[in-house]
Each structure stands twice: as structure tokens, then as C-alpha cells.
Protein backbone atom coordinates (compact mmCIF):
# COMPACT_ATOMS: atom_id res chain seq x y z
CA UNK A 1 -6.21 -8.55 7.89
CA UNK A 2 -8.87 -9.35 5.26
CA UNK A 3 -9.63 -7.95 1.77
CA UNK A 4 -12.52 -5.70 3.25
CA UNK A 5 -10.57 -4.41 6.29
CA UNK A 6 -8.49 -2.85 3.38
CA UNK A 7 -11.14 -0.86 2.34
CA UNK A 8 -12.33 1.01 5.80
CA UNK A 9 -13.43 3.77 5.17
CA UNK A 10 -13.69 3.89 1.67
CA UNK A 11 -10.09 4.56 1.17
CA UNK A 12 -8.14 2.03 -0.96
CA UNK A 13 -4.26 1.61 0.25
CA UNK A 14 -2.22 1.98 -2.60
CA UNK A 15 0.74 0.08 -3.77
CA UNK A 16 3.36 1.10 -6.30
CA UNK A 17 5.84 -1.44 -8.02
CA UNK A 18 8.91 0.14 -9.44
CA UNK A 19 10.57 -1.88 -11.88
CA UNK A 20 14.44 -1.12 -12.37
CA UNK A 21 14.57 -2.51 -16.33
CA UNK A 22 14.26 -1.86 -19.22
CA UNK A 23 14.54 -4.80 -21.49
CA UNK A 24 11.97 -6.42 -22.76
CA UNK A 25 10.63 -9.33 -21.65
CA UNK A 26 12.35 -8.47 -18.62
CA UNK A 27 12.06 -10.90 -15.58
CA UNK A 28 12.11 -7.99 -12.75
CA UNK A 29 8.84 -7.01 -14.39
CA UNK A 30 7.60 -10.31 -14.29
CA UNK A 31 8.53 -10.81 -10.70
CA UNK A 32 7.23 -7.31 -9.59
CA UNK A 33 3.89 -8.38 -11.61
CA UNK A 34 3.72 -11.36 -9.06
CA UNK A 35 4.35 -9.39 -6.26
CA UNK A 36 1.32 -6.95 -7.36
CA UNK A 37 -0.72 -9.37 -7.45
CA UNK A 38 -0.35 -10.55 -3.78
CA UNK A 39 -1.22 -6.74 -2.93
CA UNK A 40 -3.94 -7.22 -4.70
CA UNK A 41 -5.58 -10.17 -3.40
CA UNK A 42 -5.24 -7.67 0.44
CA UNK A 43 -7.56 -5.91 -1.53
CA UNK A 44 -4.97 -2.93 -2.35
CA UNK A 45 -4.88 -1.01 -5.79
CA UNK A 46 -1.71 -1.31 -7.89
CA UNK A 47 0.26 0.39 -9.84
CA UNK A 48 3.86 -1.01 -12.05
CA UNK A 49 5.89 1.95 -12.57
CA UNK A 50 7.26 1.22 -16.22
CA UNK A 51 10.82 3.45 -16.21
CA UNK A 52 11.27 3.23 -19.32
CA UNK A 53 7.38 4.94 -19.89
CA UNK A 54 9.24 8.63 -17.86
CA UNK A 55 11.62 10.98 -19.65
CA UNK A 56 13.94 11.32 -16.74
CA UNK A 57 17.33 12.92 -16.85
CA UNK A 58 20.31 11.92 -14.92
CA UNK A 59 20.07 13.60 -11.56
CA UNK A 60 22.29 16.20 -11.03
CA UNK A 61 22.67 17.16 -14.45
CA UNK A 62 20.32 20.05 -14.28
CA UNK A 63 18.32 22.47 -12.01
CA UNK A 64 15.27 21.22 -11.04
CA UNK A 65 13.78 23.68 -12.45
CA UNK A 66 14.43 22.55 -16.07
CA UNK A 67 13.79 18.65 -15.17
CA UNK A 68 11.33 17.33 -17.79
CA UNK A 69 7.54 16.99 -16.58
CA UNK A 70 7.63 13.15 -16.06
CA UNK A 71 10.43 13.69 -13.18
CA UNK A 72 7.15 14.83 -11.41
CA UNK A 73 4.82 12.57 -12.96
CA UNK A 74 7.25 9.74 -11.28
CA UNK A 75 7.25 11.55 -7.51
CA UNK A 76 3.44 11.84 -7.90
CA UNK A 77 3.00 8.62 -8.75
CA UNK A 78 5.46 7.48 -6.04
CA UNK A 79 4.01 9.41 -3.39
CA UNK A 80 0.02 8.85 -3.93
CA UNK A 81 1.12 5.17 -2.55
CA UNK A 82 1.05 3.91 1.16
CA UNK A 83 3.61 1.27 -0.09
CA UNK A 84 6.12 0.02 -2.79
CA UNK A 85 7.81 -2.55 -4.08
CA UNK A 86 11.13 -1.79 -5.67
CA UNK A 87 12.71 -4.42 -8.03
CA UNK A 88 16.13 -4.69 -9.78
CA UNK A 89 18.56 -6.96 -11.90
CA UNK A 90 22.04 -7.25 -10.21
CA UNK A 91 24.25 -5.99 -12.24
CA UNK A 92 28.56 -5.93 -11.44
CA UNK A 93 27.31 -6.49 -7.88
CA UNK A 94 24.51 -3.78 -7.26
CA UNK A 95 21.29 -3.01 -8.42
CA UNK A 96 20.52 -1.26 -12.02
CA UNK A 97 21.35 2.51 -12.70
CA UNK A 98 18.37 3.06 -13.84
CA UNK A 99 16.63 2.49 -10.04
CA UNK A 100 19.36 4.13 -8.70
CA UNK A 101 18.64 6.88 -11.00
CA UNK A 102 14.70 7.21 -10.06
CA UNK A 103 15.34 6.84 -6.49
CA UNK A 104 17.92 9.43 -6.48
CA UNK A 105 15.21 11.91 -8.29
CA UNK A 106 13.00 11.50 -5.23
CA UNK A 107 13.58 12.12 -1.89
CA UNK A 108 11.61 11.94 1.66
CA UNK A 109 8.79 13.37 0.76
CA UNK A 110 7.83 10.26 -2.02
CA UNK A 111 9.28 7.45 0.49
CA UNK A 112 9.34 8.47 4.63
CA UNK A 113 7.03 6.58 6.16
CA UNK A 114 5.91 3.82 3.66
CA UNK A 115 6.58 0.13 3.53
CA UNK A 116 9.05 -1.02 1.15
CA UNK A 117 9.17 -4.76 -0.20
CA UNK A 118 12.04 -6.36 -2.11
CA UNK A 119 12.60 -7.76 -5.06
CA UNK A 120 15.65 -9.11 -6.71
CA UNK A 121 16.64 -10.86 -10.44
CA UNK A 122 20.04 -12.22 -11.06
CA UNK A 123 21.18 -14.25 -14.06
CA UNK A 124 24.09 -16.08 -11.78
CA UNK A 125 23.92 -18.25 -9.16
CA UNK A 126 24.72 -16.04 -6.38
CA UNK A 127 21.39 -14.09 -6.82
CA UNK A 128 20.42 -10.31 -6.11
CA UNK A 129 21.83 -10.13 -2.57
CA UNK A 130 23.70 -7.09 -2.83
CA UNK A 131 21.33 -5.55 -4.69
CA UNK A 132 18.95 -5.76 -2.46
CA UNK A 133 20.92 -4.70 0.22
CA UNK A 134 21.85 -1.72 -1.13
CA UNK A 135 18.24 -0.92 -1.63
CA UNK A 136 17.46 -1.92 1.94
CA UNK A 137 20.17 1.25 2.67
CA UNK A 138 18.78 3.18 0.22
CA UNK A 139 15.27 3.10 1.68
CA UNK A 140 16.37 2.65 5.47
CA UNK A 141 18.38 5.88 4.93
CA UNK A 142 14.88 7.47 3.36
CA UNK A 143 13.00 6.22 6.85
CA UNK A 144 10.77 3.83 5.20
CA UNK A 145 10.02 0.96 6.94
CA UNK A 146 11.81 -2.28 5.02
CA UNK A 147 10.13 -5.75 5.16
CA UNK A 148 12.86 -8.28 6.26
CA UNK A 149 11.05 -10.38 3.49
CA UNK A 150 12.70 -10.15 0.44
CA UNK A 151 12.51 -12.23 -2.85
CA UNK A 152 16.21 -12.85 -4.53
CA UNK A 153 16.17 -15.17 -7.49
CA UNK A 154 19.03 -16.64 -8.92
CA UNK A 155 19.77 -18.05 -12.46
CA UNK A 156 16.21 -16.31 -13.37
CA UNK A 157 15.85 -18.02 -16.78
CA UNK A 158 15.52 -21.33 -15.09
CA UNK A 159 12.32 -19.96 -13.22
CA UNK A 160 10.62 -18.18 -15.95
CA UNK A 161 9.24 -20.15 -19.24
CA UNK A 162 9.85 -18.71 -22.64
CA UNK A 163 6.79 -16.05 -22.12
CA UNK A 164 8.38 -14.62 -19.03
CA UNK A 165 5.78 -16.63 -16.81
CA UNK A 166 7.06 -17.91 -13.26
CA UNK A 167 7.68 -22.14 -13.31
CA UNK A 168 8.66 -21.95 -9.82
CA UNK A 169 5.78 -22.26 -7.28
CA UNK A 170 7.63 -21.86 -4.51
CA UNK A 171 9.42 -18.44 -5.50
CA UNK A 172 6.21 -17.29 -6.72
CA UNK A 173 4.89 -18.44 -3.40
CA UNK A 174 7.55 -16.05 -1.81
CA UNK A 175 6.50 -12.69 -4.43
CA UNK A 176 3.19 -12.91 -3.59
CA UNK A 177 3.60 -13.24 -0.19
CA UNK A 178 6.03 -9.37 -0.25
CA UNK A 179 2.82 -7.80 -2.02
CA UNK A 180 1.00 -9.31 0.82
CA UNK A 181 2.74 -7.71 3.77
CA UNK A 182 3.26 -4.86 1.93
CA UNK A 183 -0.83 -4.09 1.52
CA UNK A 184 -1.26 -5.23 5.22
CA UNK A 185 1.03 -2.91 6.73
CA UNK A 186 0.09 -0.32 4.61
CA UNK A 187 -3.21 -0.37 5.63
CA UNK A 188 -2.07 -0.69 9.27
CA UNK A 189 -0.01 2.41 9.01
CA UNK A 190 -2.84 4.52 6.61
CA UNK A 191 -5.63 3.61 9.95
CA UNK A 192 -2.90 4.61 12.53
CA UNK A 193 -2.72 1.52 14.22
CA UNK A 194 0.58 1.95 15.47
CA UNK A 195 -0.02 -0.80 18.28
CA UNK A 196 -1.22 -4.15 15.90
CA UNK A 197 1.47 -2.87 13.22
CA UNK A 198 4.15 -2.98 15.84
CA UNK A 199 3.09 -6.23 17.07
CA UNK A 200 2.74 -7.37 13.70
CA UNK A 201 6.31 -6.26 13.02
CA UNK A 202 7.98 -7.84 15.78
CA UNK A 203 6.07 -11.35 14.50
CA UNK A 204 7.61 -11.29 11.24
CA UNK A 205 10.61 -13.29 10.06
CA UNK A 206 14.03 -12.28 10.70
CA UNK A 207 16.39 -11.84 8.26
CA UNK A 208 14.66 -14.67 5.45
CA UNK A 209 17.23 -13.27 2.89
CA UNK A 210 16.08 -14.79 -0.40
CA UNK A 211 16.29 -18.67 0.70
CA UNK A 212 13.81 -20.92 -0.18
CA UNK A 213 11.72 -22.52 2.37
């Protein structure tokens, strides 16, 4: 699929990038950033969801009624996109609260349906495994439809230079290539080709996990 099928028409697909941090200089955000711009180059628009930019509460501690504005600023922004990419640190073996948190505030009506890529950051050598798969459950159990492409990187200040910029070609290789699918199906799914993105499905990768190639 090229940059101007992505465009038929006149509609632009739409991809969101949630990022699950909030610290500064923060290599999720970095990562995410990446994956955008694959998206991008499909010829998608983009958006990085900034958390930390919404006054969300912690769900369940009010009526929605009395939620604060930018718990619907989030879902709108959430559901004007065909596709997202959701990123997190791995923290004690899961992804960040504050994901967990925005995810929770949403529900079928911001996810069912979409394409979902991956994105992991870990500070130890294991990686963002089971943060990602949690997130895989997360968004299976919201029917979205969950690339088996997924980028986990390990020992993240080894890949990123003191500016937060990527060093490792082959990760960023792998980021790019998420917001890449993630466009293409998108686009697949917003012209109701069910046929080509089922075909297209069934050709991709199974299970890459976040090994490098």
C-alpha cells in the first residue's frame, strides 16, 4: 500500500500514539516518536497522546459524571483514530499505572475494531515482555486487532544518546516498521477491504516478540 492509496477518498487514516510516561526525557516517548513516524511515511496523520498533558482521575474513584473534562478530551482523541500505538516502561513486571490508568478510562467504544501496535522500554536486560503482553490482553479483551509485531527494548539507555535520540538502527528499523503496519491496516480496515486485510494478516510474522533480526 502506497502513501497515496492512504489518502482515497480524501480521508486521512489516523493514528494515535499513547505514551505511558511521564518523565522527562522519557525513552517510551522517544520510541513511540519513531513509531509515528513510520505511520507517517504510509501517509497517515499522527497524533502522541502526552498523559501527563490530561487531568485524569483514578478510575473508579468517582461517577462519571464528575470526571474532569480531559477524561473526554482523551476518549475523543482516542477514538477519532483508525489505529494506535500504545507504549510503556516495565515496571515490577508490567506495564506503567499510568497506561493502565488511561486504558481503564476508556472502553469499546475508543478501541473495538482498531489496530493496535506495541511498544515496550525496559531499563534491564530482560526487556518489556510482560508488559507488552499484558497490553496484548488488555486490547485483545477490547476486540482490537493486535499486530504480532511488537518492539521490546532492553537496557534502553544503551540505545538512546544523551538527547533521547535512537543509536540503534536496527531497533529503530523495527519502530518504524509497527507505525507502518499500523497505517496500512488501518487504511485497509477504514476502505472495508476485509479480503486484502485478511490476506495481509495471515502474511505477517508470527509471534516476532521483540528479537532482533
Amino acid at each position: 500500500m502506497n502513501r497515496q492509496d492512504t489518502k482515497k477518498n480524501g480521508k486521512q487514516v489516523r493514528i494515535v500514539a499513547i505514551c505511558g510516561s511521564l518523565r522527562e526525557g522519557s525513552f517510551t516517548r522517544q520510541a513511540l516518536s519513531t513509531a509515528l513516524d513510520g505511520a507517517q511515511k504510509e501517509g497517515a496523520e499522527t497524533q502522541l497522546i502526552e498523559l501527563r498533558d490530561y487531568e485524569l482521575v483514578f478510575y473508579g474513584m468517582t461517577d462519571e459524571k464528575n470526571f474532569p473534562q480531559d477524561v473526554f478530551r482523551l476518549r475523543r482523541d482516542v477514538q477519532q483514530a483508525q489505529g494506535i500505538l500504545l507504549g510503556s516502561p516495565e515496571y515490577h513486571g508490567g506495564l506503567s499505572g499510568v497506561l493502565k490508568n488511561a486504558l481503564d478510562l476508556m472502553s469499546f467504544d475508543e478501541i473495538e475494531g482498531k489496530v493496535i501496535g506495541l511498544v515496550g522500554v525496559s531499563g534491564g536486560s530482560m526487556g518489556a515482555l510482560n508488559a507488552l503482553n499484558s497490553l496484548r490482553t488488555i486490547s485483545r479483551n477490547l476486540h482490537a486487532w493486535v499486530l504480532p509485531q511488537q518492539v521490546s527494548i532492553p537496557e534502553a539507555h544503551k540505545h538512546f544518546d544523551d538527547r533521547g535520540k535512537l543509536t540503534d538502527s536496527g531497533i529503530e528499523k523495527r519502530l518504524v516498521e509497527v507505525g507502518q503496519k499500523a497505517a496500512q491496516f488501518a487504511k485497509l480496515l477504514e476502505l472495508h477491504k476485509d479480503k486484502e486485510f485478511i490476506k495481509m494478516w495471515e502474511g505477517l510474522p508470527f509471534n516476532p516478540g521483540g528479537r532482533k533480526k
